[in-house]
Protein backbone atom coordinates (compact mmCIF):
# COMPACT_ATOMS: atom_id res chain seq x y z
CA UNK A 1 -2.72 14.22 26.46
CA UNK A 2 -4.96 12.53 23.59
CA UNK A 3 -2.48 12.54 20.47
CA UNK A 4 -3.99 13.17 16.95
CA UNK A 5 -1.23 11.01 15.19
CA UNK A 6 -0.76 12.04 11.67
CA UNK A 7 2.05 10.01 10.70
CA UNK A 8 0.76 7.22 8.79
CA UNK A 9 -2.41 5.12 8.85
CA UNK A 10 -0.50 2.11 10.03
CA UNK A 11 -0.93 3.01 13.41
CA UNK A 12 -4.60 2.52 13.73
CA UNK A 13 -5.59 0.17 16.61
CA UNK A 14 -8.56 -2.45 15.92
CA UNK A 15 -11.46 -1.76 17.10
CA UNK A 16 -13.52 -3.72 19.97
CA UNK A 17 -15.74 -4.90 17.79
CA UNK A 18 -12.39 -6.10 15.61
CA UNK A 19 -11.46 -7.72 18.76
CA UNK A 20 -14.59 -9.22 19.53
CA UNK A 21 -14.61 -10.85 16.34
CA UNK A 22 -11.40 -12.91 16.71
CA UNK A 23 -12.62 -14.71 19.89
CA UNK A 24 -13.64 -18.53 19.21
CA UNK A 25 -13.00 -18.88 15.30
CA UNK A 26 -11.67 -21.69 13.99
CA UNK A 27 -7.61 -22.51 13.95
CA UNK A 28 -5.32 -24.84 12.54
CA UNK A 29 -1.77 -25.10 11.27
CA UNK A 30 -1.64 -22.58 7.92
CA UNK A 31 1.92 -24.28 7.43
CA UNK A 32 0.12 -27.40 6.42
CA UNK A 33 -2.68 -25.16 4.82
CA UNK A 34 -5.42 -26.67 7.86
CA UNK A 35 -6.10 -23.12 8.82
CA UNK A 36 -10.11 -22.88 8.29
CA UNK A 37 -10.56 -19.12 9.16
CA UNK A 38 -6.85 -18.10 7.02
CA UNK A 39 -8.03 -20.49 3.93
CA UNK A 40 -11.67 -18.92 4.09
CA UNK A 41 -9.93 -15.61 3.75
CA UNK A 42 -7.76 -15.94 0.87
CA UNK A 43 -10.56 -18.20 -0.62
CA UNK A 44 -12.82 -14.74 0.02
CA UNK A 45 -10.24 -12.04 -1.45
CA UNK A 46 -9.12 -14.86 -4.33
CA UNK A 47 -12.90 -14.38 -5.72
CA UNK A 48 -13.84 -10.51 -5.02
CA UNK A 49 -10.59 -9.52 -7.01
CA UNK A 50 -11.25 -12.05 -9.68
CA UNK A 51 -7.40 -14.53 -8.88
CA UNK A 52 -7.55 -18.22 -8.70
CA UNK A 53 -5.47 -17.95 -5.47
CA UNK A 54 -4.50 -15.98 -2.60
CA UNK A 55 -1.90 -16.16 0.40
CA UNK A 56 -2.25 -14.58 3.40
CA UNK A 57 1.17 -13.41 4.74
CA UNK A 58 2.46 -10.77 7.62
CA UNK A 59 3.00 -7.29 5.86
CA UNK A 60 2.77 -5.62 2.30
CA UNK A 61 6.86 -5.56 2.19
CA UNK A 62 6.61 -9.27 2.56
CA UNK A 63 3.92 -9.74 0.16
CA UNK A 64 5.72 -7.58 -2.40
CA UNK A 65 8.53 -9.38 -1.71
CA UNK A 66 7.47 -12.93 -2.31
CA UNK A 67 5.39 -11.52 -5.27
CA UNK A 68 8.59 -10.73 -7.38
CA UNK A 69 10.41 -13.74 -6.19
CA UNK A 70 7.71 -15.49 -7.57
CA UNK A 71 7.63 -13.73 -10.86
CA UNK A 72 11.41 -13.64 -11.09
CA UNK A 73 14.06 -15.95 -11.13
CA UNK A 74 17.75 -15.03 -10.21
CA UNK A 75 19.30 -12.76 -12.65
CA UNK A 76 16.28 -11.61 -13.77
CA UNK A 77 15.22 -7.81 -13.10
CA UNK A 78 11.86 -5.98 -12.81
CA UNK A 79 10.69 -2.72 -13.79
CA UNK A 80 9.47 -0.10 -11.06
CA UNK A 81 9.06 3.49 -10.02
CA UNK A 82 12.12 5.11 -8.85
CA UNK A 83 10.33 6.40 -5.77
CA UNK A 84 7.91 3.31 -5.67
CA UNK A 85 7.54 1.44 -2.37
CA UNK A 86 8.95 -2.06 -3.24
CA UNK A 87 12.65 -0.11 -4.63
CA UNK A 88 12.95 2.18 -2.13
CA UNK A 89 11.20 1.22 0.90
CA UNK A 90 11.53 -2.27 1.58
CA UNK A 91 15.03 -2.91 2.44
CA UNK A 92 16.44 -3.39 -0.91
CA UNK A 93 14.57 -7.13 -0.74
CA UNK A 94 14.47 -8.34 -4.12
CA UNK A 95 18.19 -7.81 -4.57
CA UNK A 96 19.21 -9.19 -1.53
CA UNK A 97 17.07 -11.81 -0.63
CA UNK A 98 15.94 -12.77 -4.39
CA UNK A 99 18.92 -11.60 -6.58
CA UNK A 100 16.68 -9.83 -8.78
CA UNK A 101 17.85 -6.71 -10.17
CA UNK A 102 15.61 -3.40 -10.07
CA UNK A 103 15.07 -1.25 -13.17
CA UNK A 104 14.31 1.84 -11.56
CA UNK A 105 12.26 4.30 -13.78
CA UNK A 106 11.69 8.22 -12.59
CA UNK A 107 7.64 8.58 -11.73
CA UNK A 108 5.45 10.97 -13.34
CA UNK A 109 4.21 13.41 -10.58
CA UNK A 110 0.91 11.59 -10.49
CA UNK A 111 2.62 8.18 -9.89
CA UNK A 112 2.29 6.56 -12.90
CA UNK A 113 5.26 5.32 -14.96
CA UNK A 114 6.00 6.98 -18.62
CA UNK A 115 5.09 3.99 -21.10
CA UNK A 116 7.77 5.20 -23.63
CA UNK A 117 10.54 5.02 -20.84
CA UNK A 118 9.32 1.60 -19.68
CA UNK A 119 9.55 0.37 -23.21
CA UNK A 120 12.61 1.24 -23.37
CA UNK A 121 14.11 -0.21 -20.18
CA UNK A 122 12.92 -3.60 -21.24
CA UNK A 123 15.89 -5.24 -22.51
CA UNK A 124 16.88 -7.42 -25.52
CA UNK A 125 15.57 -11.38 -25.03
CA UNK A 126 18.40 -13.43 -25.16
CA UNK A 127 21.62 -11.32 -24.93
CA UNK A 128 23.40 -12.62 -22.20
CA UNK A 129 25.07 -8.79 -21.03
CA UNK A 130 21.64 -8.10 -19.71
CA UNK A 131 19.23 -9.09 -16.67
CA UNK A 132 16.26 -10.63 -18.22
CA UNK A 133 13.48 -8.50 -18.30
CA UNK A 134 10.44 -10.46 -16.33
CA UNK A 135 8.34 -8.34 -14.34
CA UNK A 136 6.52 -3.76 -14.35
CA UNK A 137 5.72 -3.44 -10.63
CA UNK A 138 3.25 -0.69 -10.59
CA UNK A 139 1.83 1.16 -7.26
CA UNK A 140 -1.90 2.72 -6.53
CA UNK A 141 -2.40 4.57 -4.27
CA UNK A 142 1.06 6.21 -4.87
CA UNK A 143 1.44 9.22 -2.29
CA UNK A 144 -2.47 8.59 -2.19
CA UNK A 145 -2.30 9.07 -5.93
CA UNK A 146 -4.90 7.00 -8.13
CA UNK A 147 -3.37 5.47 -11.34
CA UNK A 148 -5.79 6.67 -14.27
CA UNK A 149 -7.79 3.60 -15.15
CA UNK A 150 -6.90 4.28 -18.66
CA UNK A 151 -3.41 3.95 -17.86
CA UNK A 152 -3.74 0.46 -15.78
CA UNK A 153 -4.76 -0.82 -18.95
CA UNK A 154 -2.34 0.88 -21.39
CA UNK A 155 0.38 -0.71 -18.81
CA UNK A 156 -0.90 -4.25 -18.99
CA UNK A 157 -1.37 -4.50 -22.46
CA UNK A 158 2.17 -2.81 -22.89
CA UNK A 159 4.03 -4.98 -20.13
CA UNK A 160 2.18 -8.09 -22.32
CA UNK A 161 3.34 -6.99 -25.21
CA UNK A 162 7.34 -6.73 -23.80
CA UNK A 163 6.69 -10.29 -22.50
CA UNK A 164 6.25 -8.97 -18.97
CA UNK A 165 4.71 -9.95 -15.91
CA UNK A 166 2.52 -6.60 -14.42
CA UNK A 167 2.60 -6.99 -10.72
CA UNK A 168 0.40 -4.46 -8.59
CA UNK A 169 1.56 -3.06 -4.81
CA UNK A 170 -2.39 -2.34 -4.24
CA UNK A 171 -1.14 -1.67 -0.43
CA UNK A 172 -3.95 1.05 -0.69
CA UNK A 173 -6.07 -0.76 -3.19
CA UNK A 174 -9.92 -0.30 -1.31
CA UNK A 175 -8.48 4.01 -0.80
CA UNK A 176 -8.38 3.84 -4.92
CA UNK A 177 -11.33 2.13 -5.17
CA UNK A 178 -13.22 4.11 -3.17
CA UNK A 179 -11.51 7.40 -4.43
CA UNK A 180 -12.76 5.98 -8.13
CA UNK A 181 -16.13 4.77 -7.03
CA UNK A 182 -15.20 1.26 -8.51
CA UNK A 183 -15.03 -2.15 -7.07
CA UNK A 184 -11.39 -2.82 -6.13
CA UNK A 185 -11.96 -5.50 -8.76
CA UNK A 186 -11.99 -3.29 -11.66
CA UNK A 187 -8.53 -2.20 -10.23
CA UNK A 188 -7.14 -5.81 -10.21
CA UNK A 189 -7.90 -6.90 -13.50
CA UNK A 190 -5.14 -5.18 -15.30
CA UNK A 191 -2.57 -7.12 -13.25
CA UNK A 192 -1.44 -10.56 -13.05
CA UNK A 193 -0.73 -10.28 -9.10
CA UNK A 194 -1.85 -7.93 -6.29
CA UNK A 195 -0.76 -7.39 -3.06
CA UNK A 196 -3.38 -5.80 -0.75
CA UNK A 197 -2.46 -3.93 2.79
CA UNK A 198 -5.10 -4.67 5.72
CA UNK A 199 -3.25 -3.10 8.09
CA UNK A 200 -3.37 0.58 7.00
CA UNK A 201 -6.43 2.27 6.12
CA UNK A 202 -8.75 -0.38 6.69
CA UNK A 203 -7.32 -0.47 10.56
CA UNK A 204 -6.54 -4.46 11.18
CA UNK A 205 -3.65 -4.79 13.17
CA UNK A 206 -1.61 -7.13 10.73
CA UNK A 207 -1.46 -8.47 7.47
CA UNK A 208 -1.40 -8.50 3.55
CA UNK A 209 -2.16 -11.13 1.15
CA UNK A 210 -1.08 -11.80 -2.30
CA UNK A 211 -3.19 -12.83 -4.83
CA UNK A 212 -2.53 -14.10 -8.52
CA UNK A 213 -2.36 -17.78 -10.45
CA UNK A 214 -2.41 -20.64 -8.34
CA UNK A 215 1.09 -21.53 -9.98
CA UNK A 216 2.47 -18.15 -8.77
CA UNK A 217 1.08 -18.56 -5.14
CA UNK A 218 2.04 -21.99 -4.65
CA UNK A 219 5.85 -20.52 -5.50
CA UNK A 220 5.32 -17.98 -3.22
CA UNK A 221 3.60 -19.88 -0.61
CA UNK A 222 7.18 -22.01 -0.66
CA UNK A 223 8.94 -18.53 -0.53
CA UNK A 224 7.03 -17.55 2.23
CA UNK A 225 8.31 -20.16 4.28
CA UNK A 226 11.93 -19.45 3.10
CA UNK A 227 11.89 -16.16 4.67
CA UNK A 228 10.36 -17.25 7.87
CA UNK A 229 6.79 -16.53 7.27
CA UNK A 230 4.65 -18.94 7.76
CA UNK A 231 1.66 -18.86 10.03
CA UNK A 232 0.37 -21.35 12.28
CA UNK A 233 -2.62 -20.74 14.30
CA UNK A 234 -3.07 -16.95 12.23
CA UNK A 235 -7.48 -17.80 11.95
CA UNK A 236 -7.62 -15.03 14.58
CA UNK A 237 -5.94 -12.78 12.49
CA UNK A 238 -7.65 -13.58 9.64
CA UNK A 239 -11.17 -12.98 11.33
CA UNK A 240 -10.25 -9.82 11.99
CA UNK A 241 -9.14 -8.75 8.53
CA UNK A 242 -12.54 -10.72 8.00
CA UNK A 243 -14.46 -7.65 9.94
CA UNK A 244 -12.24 -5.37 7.95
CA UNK A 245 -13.57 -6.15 4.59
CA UNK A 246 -17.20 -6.27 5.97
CA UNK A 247 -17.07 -2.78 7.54
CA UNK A 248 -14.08 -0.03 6.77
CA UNK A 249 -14.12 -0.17 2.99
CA UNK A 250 -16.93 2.02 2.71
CA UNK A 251 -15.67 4.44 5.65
CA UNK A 252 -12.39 5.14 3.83
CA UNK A 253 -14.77 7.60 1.97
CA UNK A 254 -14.77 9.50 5.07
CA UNK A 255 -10.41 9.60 5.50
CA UNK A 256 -10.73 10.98 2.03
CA UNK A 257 -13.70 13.67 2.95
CA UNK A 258 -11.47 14.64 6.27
CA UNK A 259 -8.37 15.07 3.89
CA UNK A 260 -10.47 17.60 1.71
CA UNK A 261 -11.48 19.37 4.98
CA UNK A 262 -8.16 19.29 6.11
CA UNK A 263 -6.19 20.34 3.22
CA UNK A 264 -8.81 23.22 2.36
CA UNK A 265 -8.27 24.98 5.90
CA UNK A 266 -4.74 24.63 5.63
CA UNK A 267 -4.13 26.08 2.18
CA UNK A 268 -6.09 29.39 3.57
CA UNK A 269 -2.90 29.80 5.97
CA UNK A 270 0.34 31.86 4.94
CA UNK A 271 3.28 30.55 5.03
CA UNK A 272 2.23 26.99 3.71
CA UNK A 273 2.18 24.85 0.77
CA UNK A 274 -0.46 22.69 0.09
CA UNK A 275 0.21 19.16 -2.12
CA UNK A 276 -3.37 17.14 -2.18
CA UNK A 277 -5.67 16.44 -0.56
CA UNK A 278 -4.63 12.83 -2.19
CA UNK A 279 -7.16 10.21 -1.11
CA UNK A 280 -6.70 10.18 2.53
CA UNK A 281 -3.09 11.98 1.95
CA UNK A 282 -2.23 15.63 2.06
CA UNK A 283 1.48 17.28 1.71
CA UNK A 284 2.01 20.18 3.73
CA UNK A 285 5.32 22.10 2.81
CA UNK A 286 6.52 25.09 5.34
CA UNK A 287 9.33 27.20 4.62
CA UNK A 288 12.60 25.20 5.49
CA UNK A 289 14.17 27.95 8.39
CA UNK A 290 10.21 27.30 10.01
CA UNK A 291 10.86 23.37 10.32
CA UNK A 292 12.02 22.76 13.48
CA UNK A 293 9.67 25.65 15.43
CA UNK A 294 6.72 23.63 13.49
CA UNK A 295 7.68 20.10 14.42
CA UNK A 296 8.02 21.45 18.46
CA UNK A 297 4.59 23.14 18.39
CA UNK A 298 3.11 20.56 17.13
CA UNK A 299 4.27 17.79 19.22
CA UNK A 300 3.42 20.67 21.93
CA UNK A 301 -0.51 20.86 20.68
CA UNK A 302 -0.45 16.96 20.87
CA UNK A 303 -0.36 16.37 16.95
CA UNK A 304 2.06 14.10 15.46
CA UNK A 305 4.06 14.02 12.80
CA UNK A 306 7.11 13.09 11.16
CA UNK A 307 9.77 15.49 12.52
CA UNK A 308 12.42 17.18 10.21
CA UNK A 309 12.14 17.16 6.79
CA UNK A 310 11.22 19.32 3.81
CA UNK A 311 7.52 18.49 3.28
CA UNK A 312 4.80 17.02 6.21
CA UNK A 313 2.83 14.18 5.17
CA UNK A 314 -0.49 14.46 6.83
CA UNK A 315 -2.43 11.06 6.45
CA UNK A 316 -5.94 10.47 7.97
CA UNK A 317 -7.34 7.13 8.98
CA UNK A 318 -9.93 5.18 11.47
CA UNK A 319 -8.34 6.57 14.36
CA UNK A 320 -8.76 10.28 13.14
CA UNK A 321 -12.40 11.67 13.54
CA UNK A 322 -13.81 15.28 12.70
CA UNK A 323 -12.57 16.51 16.29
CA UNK A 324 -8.67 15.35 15.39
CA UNK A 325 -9.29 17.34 11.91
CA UNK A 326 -9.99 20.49 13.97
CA UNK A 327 -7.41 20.10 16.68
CA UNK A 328 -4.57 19.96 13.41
CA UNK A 329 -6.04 22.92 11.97
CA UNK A 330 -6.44 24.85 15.23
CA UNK A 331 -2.68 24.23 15.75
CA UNK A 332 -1.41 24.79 12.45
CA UNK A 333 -3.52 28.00 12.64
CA UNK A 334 -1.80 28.97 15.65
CA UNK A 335 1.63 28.68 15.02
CA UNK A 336 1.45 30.40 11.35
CA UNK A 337 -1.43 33.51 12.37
């Protein structure tokens, strides 16, 4: 059986043409920096989101990660979305790995953080019973959320103000972008650092890269290497990510179209709650007692998802077309008509 796999769009495969387009590039040692195809890369990203600098490392959890050990010193703390992705979805990293403390703040549904709680979490320069204050980690896409514009720039000027770093986990930066009809540029500006997923919606099969001041990526290029990251012969990689940029930004229009589709037909059904569509995201929320009949039918129909749970996560990417859309709605259809 063909699956239609739902579950997140970090399983998409590269495509042959991906492959094709990591045979005979240039290599070198990106420890020593003599990568050609990995420096032309961040040298490429670096100047389309308007940095001085960029660093291409494994995965957004290590990008994040290096990001706010950059930013932050031990003892220091950072300000962030109680159900954002660097807090609770990356292993607890800054705290164990950087001894940076996490201010977590509760979300607004639509992602964003309330300014008058963040304001308040910062805390008083100088008095030694507190973490220093150093860093507002924001995320867009949240949930496939896009952060107002307006806000983005309410935050920065706000995070300035407090003395704070404003770091962005842009994991789904181009899905924003796209979603906005603005160059992922006009995203980046309000933020002093950005770390950008390749591996999700835009289908590579690895990477991130971190972008800000070459002072902050020449601490985090050291960090990197700390933690085990460092590439050597990654040009390969690189050219693929390369072929990425060229040709799925503009096709994550069509993830977001299939999400309408999707989350249209489904809302028509009984017995389901519809969250979204979000980007390329939509929430689907059965009754609780109907869980466990829903997850076995659909594994049955070939669809996958998460199993268990309160609420289904439906995410479309490259590897979903307008046939997978159907078969999910033809099996959803079947189990609740």
């Amino acid at each position: 059986m063909t699956f239609v796999d739902l579950r997140s769009d970090t399983i998409t495969r590269p495509t042959a043409a991906m492959r094709a387009a990591a045979t005979d590039v240039p290599v070198g040692d990106d420890v020593f920096g003599e990568d050609p195809s990995v420096n032309a890369l961040q040298e490429r990203l670096a100047d389309e989101l308007g940095f001085a600098a960029g660093l291409f490392v494994a995965s957004g959890t290590q990008s994040n990660l290096l990001a706010l050990m950059a930013h932050c010193e031990r003892g220091d703390e950072y300000l962030v979305g109680s159900e954002a992705h660097t807090y609770k979805y990356e292993g607890g990293g800054a705290a164990v790995l950087g001894s940076i403390q996490p201010q977590p703040i509760p979300q607004a549904p639509d992602g964003t953080l309330p300014l008058d709680l963040v304001a308040k979490a910062v805390k008083p320069l100088g008095d030694p019973h507190f973490a220093r204050s150093k860093l507002l980690a924001l995320e867009n896409t949240w949930g496939g959320r896009v952060l107002p514009q307006d806000y983005l720039a309410k935050a920065r000027e706000l995070a300035h103000r407090k003395g704070l770093a404003i770091h962005l986990d842009g994991a789904r930066l181009f899905n924003a972008a796209v979603a906005d009809g603005v160059p992922a540029r006009a995203i980046a500006q309000h933020f002093d650092s950005v770390s950008v997923c390749f591996s999700k919606g835009l289908g590579a099969p690895i990477g991130s890269m971190l972008l800000g001041s070459e002072e902050l990526i020449a601490k985090a290029r050291r960090w990197r290497k700390v933690v085990g990251g460092g590439w050597r012969q990654a040009g390969s990689l690189a050219a693929m990510v390369n072929y990425a940029l060229d040709h799925h930004v503009a096709r994550l229009a069509e993830d977001h179209r299939r999400a309408r589709e999707l989350a249209d037909a489904l809302r028509a059904l009984p017995g389901l709650s519809i969250d979204g569509p979000h980007t390329n995201m939509v929430f689907v929320t059965p009754a609780a007692e109907r869980v466990p009949a829903l997850d076995a039918h659909l594994a049955a129909q070939g669809i996958r998802v998460f199993p268990g749970g309160t609420s289904k996560r439906l995410v479309l990417h490259l590897d979903v077309d307008d046939a997978g859309v159907q078969r999910t709605i033809a099996a959803f259809r079947s189990f609740f008509v």
